[in-house]
PDB file of N, CA and C in Angstrom:
ATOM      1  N   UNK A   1    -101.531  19.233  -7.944  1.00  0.00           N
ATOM      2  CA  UNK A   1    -101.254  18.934  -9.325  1.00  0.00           C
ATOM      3  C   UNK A   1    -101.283  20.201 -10.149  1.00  0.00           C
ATOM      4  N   UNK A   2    -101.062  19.742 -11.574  1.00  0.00           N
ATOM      5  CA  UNK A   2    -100.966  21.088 -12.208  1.00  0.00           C
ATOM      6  C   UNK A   2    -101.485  20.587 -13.868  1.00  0.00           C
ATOM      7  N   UNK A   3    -102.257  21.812 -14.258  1.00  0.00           N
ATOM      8  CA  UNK A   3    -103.425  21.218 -15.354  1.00  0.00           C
ATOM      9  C   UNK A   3    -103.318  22.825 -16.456  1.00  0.00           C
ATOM     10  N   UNK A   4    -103.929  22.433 -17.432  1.00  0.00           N
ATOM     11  CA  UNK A   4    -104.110  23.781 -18.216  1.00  0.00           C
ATOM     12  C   UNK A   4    -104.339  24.919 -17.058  1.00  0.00           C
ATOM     13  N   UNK A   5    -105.257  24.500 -16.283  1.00  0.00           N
ATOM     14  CA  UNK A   5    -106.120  25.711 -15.797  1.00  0.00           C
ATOM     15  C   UNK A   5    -104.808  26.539 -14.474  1.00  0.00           C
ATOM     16  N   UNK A   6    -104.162  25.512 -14.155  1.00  0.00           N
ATOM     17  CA  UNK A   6    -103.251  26.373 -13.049  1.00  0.00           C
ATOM     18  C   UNK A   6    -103.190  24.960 -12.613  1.00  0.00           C
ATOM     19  N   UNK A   7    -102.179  25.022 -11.065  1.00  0.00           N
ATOM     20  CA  UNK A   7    -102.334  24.394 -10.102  1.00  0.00           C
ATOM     21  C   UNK A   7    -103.540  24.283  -9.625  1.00  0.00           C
ATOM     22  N   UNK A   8    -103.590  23.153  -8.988  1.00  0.00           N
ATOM     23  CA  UNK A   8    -104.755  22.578  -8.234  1.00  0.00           C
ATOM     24  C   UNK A   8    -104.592  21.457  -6.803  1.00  0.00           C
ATOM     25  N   UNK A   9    -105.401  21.671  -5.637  1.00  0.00           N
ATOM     26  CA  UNK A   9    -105.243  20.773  -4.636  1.00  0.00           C
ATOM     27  C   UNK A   9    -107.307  19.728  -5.287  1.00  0.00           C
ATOM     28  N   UNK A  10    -106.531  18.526  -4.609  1.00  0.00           N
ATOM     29  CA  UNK A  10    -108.005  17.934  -4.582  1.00  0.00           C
ATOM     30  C   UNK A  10    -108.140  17.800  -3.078  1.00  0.00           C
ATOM     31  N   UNK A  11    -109.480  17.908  -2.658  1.00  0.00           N
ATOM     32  CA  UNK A  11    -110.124  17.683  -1.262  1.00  0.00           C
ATOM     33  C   UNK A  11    -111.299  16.969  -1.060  1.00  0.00           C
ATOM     34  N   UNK A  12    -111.475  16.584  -0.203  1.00  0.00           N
ATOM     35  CA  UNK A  12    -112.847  15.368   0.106  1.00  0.00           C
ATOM     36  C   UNK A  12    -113.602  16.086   0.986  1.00  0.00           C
ATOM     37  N   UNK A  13    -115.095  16.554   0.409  1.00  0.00           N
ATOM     38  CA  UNK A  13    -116.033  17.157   0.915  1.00  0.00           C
ATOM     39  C   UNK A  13    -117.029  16.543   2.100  1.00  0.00           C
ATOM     40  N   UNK A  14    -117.608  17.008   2.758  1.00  0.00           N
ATOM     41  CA  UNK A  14    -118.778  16.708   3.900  1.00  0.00           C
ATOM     42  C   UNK A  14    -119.357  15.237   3.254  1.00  0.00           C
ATOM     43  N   UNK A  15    -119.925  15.052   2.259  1.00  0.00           N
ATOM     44  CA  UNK A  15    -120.164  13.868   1.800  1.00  0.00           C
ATOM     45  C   UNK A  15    -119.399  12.796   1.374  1.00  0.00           C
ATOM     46  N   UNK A  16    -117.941  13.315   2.100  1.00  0.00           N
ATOM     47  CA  UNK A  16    -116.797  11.824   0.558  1.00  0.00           C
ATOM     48  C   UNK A  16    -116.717  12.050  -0.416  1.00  0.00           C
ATOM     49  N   UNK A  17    -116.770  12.982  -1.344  1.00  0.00           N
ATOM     50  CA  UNK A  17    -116.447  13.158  -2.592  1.00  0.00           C
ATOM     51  C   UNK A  17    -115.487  13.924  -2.949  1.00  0.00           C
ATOM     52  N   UNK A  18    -114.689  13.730  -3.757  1.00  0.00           N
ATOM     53  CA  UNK A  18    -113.608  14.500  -4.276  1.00  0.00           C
ATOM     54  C   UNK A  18    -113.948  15.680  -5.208  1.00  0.00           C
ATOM     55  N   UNK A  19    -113.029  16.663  -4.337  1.00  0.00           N
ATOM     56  CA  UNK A  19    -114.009  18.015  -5.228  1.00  0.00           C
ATOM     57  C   UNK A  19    -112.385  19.231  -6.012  1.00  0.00           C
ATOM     58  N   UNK A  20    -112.102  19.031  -7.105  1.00  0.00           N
ATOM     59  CA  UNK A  20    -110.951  20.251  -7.350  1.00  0.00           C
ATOM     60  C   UNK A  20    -110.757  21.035  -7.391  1.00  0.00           C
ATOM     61  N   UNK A  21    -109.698  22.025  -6.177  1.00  0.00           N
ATOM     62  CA  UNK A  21    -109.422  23.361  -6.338  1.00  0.00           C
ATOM     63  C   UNK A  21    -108.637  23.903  -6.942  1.00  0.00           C
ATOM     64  N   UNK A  22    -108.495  24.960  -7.706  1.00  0.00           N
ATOM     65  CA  UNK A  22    -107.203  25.775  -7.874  1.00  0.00           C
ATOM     66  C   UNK A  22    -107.178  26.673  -6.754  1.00  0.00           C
ATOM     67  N   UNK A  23    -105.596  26.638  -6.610  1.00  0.00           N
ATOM     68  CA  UNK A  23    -104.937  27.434  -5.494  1.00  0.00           C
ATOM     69  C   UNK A  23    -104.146  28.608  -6.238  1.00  0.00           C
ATOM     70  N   UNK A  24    -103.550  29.264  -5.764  1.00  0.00           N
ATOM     71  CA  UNK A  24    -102.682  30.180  -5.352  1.00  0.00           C
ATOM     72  C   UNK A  24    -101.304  29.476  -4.616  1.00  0.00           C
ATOM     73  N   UNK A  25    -100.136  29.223  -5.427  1.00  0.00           N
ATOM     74  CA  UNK A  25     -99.050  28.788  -4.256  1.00  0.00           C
ATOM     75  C   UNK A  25     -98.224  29.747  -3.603  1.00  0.00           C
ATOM     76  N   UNK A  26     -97.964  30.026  -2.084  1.00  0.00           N
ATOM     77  CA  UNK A  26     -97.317  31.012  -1.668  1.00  0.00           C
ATOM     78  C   UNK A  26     -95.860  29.668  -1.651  1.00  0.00           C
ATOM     79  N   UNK A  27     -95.221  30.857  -1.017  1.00  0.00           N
ATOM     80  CA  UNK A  27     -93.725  30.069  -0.079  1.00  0.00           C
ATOM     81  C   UNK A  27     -93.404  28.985   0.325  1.00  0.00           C
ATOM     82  N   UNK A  28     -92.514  28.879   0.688  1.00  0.00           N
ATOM     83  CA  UNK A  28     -92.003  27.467   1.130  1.00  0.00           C
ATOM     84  C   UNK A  28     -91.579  27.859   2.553  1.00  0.00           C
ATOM     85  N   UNK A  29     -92.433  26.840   3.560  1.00  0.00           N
ATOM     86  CA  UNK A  29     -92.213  27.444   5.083  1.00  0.00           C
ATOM     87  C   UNK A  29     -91.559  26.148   5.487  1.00  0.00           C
ATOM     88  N   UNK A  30     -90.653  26.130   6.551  1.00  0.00           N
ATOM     89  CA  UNK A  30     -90.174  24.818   6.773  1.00  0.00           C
ATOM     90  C   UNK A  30     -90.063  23.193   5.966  1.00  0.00           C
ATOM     91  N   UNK A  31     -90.470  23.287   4.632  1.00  0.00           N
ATOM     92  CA  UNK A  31     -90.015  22.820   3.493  1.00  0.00           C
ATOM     93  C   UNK A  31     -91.552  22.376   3.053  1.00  0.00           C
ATOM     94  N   UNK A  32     -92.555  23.548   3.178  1.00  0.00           N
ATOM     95  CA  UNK A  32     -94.045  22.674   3.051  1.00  0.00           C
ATOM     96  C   UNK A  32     -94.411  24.232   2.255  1.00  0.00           C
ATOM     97  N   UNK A  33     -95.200  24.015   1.461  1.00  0.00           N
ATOM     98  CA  UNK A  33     -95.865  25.314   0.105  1.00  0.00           C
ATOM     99  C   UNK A  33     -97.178  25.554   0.957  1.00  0.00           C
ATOM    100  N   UNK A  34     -96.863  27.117   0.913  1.00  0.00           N
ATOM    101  CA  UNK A  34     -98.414  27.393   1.774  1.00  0.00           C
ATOM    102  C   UNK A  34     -99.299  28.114   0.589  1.00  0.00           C
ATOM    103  N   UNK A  35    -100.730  27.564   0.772  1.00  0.00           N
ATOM    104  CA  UNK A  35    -101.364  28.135  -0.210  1.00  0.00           C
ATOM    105  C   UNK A  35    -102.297  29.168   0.182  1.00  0.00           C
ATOM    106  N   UNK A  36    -102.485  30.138  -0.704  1.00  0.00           N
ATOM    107  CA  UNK A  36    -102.473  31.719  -0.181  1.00  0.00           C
ATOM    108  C   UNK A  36    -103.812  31.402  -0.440  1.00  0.00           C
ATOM    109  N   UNK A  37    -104.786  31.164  -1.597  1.00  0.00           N
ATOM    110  CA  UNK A  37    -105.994  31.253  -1.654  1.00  0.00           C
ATOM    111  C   UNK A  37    -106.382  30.262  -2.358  1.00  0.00           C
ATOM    112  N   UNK A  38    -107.959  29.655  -2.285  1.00  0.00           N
ATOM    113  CA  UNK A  38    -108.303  28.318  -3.068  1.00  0.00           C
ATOM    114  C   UNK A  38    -108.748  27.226  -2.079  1.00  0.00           C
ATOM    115  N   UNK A  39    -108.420  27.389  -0.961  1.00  0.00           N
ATOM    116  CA  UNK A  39    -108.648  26.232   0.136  1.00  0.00           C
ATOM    117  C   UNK A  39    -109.054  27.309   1.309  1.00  0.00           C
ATOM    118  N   UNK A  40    -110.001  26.441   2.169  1.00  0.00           N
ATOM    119  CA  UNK A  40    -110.185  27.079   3.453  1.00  0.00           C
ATOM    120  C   UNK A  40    -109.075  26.259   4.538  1.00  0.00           C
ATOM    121  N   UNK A  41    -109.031  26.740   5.558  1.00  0.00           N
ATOM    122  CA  UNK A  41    -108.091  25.627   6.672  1.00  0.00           C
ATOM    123  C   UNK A  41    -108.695  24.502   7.113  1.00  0.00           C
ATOM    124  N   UNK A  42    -110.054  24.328   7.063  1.00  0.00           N
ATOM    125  CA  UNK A  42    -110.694  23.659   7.366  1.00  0.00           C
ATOM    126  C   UNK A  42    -111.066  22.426   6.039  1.00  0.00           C
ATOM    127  N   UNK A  43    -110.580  22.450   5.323  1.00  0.00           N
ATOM    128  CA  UNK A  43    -110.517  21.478   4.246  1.00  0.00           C
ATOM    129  C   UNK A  43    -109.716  20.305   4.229  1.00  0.00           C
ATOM    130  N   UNK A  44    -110.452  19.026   4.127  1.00  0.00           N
ATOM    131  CA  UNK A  44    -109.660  17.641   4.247  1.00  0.00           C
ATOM    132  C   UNK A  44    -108.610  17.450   2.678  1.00  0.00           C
ATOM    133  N   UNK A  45    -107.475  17.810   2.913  1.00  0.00           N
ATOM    134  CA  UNK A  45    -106.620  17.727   1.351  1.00  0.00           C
ATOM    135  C   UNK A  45    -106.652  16.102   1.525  1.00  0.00           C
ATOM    136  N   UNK A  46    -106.433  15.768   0.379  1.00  0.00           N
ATOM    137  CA  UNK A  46    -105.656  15.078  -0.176  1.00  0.00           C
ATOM    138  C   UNK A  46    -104.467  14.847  -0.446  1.00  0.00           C
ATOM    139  N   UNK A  47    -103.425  13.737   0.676  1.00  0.00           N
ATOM    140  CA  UNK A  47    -102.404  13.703   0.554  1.00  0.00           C
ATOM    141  C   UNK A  47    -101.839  12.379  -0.247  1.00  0.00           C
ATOM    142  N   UNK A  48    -102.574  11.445  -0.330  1.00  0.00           N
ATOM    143  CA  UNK A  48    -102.256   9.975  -0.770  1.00  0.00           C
ATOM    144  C   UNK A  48    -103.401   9.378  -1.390  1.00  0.00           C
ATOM    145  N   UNK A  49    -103.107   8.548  -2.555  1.00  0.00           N
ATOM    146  CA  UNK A  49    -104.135   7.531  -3.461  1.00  0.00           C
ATOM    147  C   UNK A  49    -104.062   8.884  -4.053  1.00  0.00           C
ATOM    148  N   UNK A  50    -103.543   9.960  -4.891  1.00  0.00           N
ATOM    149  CA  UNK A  50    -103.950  10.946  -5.452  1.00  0.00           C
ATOM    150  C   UNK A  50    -104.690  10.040  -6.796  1.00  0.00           C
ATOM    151  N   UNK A  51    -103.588   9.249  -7.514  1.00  0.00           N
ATOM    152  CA  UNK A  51    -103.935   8.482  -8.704  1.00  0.00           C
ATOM    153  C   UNK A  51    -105.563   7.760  -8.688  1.00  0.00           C
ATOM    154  N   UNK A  52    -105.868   7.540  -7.459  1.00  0.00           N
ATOM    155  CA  UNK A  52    -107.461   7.164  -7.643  1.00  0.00           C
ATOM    156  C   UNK A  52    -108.410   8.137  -6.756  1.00  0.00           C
ATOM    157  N   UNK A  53    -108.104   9.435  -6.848  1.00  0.00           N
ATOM    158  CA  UNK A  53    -108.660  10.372  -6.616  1.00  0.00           C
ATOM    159  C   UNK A  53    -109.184  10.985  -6.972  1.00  0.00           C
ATOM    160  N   UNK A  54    -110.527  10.470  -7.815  1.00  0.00           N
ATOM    161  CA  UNK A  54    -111.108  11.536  -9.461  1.00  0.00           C
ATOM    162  C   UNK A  54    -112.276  12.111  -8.504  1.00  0.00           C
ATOM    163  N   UNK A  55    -112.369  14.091  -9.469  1.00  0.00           N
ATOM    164  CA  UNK A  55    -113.089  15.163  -9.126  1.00  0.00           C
ATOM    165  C   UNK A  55    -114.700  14.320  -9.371  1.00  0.00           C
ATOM    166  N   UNK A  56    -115.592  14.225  -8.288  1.00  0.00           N
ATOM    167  CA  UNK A  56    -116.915  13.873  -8.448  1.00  0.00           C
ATOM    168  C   UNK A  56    -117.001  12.253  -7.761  1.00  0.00           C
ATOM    169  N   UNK A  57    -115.994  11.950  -7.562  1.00  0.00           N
ATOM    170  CA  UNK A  57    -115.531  10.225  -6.936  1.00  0.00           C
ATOM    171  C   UNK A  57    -116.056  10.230  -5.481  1.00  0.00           C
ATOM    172  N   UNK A  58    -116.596   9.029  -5.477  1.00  0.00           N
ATOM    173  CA  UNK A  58    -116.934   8.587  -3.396  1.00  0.00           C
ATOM    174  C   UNK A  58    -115.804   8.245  -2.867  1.00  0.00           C
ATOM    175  N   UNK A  59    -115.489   9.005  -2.073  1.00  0.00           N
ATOM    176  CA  UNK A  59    -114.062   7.986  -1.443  1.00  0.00           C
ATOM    177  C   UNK A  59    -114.155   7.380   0.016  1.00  0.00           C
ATOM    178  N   UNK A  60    -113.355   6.511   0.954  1.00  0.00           N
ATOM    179  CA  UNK A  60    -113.525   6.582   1.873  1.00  0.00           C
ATOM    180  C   UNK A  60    -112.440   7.295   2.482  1.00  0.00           C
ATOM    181  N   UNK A  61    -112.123   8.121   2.850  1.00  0.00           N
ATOM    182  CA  UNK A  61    -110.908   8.823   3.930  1.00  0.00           C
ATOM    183  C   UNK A  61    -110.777   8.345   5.068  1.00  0.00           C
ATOM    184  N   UNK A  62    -109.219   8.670   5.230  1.00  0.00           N
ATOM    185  CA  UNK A  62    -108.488   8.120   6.406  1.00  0.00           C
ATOM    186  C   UNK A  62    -107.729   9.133   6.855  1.00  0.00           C
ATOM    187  N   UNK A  63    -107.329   9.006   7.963  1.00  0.00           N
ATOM    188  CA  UNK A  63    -106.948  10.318   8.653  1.00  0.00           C
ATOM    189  C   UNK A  63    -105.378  10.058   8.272  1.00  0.00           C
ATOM    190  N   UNK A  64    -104.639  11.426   8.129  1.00  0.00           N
ATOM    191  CA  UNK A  64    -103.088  11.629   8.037  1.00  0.00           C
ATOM    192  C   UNK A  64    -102.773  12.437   8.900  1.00  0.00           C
ATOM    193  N   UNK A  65    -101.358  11.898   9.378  1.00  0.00           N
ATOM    194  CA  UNK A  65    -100.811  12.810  10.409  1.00  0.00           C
ATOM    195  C   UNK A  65     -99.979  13.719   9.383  1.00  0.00           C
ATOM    196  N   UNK A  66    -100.214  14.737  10.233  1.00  0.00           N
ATOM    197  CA  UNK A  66     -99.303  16.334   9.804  1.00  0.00           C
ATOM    198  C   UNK A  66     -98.214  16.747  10.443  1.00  0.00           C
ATOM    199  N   UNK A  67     -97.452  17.200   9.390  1.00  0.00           N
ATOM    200  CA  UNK A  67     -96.358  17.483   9.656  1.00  0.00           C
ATOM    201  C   UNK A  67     -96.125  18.969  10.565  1.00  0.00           C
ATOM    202  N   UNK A  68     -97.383  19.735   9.604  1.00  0.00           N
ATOM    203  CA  UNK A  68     -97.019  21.327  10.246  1.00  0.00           C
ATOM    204  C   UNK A  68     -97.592  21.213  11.538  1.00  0.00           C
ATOM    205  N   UNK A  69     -97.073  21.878  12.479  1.00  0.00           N
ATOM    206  CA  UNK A  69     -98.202  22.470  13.649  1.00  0.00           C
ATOM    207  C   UNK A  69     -98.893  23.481  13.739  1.00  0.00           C
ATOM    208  N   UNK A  70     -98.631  24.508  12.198  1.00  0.00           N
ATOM    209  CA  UNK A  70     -99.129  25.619  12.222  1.00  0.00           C
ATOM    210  C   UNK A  70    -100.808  25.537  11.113  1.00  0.00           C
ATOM    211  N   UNK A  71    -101.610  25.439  11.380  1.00  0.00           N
ATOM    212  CA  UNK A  71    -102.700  25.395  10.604  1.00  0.00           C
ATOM    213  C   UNK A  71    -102.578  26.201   9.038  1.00  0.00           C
ATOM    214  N   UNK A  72    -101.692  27.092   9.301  1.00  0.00           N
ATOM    215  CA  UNK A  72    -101.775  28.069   8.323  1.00  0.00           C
ATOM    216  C   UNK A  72    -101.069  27.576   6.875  1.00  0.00           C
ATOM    217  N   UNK A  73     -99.931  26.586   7.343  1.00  0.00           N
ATOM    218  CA  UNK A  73     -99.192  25.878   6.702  1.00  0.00           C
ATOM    219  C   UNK A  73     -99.763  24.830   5.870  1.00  0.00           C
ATOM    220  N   UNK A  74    -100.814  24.353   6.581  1.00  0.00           N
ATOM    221  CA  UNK A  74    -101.612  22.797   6.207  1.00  0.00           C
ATOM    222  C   UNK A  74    -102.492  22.391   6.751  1.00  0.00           C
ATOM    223  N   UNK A  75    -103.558  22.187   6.015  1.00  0.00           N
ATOM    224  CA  UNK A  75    -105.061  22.129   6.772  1.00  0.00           C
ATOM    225  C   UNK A  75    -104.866  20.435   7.997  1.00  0.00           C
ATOM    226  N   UNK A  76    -105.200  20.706   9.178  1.00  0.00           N
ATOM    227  CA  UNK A  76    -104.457  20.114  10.279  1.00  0.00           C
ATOM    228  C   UNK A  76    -105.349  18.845  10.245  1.00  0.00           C
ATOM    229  N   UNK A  77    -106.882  18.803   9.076  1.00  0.00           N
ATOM    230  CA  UNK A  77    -107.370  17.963   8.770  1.00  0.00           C
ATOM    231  C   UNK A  77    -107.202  16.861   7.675  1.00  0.00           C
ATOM    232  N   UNK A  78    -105.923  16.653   7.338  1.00  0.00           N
ATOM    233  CA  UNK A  78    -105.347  16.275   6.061  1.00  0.00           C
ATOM    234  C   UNK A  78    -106.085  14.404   5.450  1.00  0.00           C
ATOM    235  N   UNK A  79    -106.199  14.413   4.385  1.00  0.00           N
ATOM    236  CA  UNK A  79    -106.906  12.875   4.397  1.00  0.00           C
ATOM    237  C   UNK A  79    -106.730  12.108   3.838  1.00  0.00           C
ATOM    238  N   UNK A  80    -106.384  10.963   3.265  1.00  0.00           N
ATOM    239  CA  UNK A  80    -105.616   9.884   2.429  1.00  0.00           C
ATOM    240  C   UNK A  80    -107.116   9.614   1.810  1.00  0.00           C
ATOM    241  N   UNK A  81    -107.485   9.407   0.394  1.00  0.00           N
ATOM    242  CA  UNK A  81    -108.592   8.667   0.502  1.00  0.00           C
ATOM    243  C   UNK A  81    -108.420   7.314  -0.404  1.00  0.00           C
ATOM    244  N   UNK A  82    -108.954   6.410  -0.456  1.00  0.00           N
ATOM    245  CA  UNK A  82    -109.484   5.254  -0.712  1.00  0.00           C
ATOM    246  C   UNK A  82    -110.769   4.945  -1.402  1.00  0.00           C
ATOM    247  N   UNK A  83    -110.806   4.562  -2.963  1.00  0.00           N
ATOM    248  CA  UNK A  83    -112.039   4.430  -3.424  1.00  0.00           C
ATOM    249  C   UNK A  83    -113.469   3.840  -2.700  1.00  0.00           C
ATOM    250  N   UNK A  84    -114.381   4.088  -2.581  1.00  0.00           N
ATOM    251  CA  UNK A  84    -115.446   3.684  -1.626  1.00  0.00           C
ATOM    252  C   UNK A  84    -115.546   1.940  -2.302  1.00  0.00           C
ATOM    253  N   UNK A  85    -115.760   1.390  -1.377  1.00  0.00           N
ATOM    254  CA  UNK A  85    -115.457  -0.042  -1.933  1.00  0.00           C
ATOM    255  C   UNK A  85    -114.460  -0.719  -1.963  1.00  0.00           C
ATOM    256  N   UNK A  86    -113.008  -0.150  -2.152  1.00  0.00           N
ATOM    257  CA  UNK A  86    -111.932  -0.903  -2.408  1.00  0.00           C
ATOM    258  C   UNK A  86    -111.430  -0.777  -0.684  1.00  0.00           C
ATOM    259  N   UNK A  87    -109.989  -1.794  -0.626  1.00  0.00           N
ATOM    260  CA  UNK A  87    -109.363  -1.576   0.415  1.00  0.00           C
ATOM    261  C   UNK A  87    -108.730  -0.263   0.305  1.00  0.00           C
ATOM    262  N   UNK A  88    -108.672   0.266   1.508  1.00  0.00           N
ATOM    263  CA  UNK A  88    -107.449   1.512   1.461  1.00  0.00           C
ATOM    264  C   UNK A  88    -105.934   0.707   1.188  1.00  0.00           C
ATOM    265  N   UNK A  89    -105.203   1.807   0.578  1.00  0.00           N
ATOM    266  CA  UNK A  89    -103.795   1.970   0.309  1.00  0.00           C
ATOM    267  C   UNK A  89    -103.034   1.007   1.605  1.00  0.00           C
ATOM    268  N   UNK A  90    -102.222   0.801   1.609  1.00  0.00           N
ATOM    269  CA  UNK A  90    -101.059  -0.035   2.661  1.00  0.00           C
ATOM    270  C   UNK A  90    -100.346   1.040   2.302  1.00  0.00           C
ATOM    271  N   UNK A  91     -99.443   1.494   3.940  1.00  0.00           N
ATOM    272  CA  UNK A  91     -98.647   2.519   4.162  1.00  0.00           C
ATOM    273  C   UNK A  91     -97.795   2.105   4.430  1.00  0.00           C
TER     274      UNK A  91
END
């Protein structure tokens, strides 16, 4: 997303919670934006339910398949989340 402060990815931390980064956007590699700094590779993004994805929120995560094969491209841990309590999203 994108806010006063810059762009931003949201990610779901060791505990389930939604935590917001600003990034750095590099390039466009095989039609996917690699981000240069702001995320480690090892970070569960947020790809889906962004709309009920608030910074400080419990969520439950679900695993997403990835598109890249290159880690560098997209953290290979990617995660849909789902408010803690509610049903997850239908895909």
């Amino acid at each position: 997303g994108t806010d006063q402060g810059g762009q931003y990815l949201l990610t779901v931390n060791a505990k389930d919670v939604v935590v917001q980064h600003y990034v750095k956007i590099g390039p466009s590699v095989d039609g996917m934006l690699v981000i240069e700094d702001g995320i480690g590779a090892d970070e569960r993004v947020v790809v889906s339910g962004i709309q009920r994805a608030i910074p400080g929120a419990k969520v439950a995560p679900e695993q997403a398949a990835t598109k890249a094969s290159d880690a560098t491209a997209t953290p290979s841990t990617s995660n849909s989340p789902a408010p803690a309590g509610n049903a997850p999203a239908k895909r």
